[in-house]
C-alpha atoms as a PDB file:
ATOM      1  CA  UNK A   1       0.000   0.000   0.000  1.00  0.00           C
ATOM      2  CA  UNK A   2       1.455   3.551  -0.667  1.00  0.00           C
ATOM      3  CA  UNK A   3       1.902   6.134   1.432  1.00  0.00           C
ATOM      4  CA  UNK A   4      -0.955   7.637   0.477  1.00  0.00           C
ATOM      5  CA  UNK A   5      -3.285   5.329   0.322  1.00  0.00           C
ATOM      6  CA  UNK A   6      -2.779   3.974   3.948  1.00  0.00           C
ATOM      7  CA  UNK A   7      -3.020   7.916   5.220  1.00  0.00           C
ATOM      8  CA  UNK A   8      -6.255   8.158   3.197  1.00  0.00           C
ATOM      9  CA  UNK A   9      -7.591   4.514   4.978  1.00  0.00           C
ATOM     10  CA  UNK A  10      -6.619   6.063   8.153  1.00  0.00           C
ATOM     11  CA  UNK A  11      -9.027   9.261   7.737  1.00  0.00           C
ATOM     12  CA  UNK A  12     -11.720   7.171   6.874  1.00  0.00           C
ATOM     13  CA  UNK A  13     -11.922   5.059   9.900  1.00  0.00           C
ATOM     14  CA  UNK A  14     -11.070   7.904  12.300  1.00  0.00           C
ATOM     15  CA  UNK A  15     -13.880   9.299  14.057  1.00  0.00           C
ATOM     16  CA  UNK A  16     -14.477  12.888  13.663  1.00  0.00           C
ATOM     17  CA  UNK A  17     -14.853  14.807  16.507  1.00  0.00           C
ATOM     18  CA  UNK A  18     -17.909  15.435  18.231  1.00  0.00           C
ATOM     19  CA  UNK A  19     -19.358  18.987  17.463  1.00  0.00           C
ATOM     20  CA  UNK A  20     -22.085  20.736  18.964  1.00  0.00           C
ATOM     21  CA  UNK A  21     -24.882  21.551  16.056  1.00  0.00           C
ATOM     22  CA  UNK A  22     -25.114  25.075  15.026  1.00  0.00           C
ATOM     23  CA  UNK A  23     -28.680  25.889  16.171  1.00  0.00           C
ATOM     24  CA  UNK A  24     -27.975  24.413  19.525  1.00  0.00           C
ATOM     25  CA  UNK A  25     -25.026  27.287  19.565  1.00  0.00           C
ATOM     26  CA  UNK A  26     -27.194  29.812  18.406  1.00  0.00           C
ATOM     27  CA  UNK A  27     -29.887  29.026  21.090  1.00  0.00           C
ATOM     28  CA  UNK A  28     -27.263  29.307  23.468  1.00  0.00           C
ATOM     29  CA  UNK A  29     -26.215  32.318  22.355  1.00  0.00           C
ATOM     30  CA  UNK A  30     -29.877  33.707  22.436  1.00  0.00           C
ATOM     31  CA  UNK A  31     -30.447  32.606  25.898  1.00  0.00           C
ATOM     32  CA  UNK A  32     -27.043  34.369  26.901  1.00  0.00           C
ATOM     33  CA  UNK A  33     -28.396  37.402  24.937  1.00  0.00           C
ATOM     34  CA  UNK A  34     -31.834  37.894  27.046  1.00  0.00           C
ATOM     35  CA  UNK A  35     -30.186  37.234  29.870  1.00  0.00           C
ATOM     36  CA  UNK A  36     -27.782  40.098  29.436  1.00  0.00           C
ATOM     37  CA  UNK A  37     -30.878  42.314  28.318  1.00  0.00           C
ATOM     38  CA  UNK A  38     -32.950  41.333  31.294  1.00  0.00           C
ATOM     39  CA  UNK A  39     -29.729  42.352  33.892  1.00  0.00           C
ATOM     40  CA  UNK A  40     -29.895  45.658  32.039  1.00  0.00           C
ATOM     41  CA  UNK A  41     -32.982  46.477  32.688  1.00  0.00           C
ATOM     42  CA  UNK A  42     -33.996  46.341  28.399  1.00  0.00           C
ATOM     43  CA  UNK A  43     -35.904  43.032  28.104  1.00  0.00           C
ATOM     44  CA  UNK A  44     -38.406  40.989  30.638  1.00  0.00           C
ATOM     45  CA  UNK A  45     -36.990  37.840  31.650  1.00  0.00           C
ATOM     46  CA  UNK A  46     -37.353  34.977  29.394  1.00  0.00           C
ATOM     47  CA  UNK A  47     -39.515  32.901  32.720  1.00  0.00           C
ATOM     48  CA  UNK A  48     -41.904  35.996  32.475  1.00  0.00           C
ATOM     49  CA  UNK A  49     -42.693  35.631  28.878  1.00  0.00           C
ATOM     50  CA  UNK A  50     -42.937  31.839  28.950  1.00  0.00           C
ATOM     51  CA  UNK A  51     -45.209  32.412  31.859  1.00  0.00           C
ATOM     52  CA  UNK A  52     -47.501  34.551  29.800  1.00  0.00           C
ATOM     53  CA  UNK A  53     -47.446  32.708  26.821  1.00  0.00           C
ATOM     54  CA  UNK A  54     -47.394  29.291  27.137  1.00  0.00           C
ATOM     55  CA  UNK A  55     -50.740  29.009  29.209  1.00  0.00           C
ATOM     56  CA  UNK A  56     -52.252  30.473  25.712  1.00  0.00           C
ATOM     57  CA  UNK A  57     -51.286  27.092  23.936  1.00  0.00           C
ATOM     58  CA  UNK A  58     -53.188  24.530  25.583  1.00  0.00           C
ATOM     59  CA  UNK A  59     -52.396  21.089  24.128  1.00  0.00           C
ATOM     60  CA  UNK A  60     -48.922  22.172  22.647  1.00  0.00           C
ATOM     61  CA  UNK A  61     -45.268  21.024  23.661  1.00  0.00           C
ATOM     62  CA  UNK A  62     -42.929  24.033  24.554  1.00  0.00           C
ATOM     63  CA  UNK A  63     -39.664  23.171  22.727  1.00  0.00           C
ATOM     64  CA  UNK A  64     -38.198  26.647  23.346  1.00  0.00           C
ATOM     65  CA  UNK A  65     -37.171  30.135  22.095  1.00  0.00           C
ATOM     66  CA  UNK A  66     -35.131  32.309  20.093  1.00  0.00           C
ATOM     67  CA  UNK A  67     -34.401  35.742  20.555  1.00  0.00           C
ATOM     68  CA  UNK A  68     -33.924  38.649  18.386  1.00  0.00           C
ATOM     69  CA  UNK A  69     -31.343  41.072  20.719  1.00  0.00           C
ATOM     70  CA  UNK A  70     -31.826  43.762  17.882  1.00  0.00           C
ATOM     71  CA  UNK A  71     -35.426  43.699  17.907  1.00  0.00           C
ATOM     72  CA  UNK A  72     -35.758  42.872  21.780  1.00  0.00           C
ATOM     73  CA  UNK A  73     -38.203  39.833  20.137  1.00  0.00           C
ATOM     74  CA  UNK A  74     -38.733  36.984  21.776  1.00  0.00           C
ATOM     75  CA  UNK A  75     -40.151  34.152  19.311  1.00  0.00           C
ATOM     76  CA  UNK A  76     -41.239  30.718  21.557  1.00  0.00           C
ATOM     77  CA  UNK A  77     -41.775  27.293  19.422  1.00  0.00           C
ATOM     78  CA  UNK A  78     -44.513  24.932  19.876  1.00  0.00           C
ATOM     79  CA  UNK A  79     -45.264  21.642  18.523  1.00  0.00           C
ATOM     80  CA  UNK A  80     -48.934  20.745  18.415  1.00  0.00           C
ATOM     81  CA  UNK A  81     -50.284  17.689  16.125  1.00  0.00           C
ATOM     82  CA  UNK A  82     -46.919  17.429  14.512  1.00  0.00           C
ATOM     83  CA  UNK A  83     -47.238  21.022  13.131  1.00  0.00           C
ATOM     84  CA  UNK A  84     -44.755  23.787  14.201  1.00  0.00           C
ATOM     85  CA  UNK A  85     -46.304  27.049  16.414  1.00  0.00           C
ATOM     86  CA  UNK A  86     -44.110  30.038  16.274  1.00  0.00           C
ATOM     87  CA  UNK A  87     -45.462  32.847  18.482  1.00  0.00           C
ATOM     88  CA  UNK A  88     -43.444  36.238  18.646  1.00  0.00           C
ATOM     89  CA  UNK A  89     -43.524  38.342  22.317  1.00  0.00           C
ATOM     90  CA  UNK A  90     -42.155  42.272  22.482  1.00  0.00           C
ATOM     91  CA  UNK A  91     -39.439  41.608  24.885  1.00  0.00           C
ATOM     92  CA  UNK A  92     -39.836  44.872  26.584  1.00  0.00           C
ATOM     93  CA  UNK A  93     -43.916  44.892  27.081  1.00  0.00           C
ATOM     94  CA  UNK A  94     -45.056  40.786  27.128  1.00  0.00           C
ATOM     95  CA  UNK A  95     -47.403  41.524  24.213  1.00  0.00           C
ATOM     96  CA  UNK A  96     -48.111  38.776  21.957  1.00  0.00           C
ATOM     97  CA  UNK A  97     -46.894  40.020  18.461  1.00  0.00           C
ATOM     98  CA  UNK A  98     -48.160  37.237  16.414  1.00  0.00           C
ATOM     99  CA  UNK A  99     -48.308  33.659  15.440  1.00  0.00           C
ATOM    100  CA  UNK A 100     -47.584  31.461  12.638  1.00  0.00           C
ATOM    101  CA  UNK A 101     -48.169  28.364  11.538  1.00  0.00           C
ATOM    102  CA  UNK A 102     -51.560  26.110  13.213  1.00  0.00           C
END
């Protein structure tokens, strides 16, 4: 076997290493975000909008939010019947902005 070929076998049996997924970063990264906000005074905490909003979807699963630090919008995610909720919160007042999807 050359030396190339036995370098190429090697990379194909060698695990790669274990990376987090990029949305899971970006949640992360939201979460850090509203937490800063909410310190500062700028945004309500992310407990007091999931506290407001997630009474108002009876029979969905919570799976989250994102956050918009430039628009001080919160946007939680519901699934309900295997369809996708998005509902987007003002950061700074509570108020339900709108919803998509059923």
């Amino acid at each position: 076997m050359t030396m190339l070929a036995a370098i190429l076998v090697g990379l194909a049996v060698t695990p790669a290493p274990a990376l987090r997924p990029v949305a899971a970063l970006m949640q992360h990264s939201d979460q850090r975000e509203a937490l800063r906000g909410r310190r500062e005074g700028r945004w309500l905490p992310s407990k007091d909008i999931e506290a407001r909003v997630v009474p108002t979807m009876p029979g969905a699963l919570y799976l989250g939010f994102d956050f918009d630090p430039e628009g001080g919008i919160y946007t939680l995610k519901f699934l309900r019947n295997g369809s996708v909720i998005w509902v987007e919160v003002d950061g700074r007042s509570g108020q339900i902005l709108g919803r998509t999807g059923n």
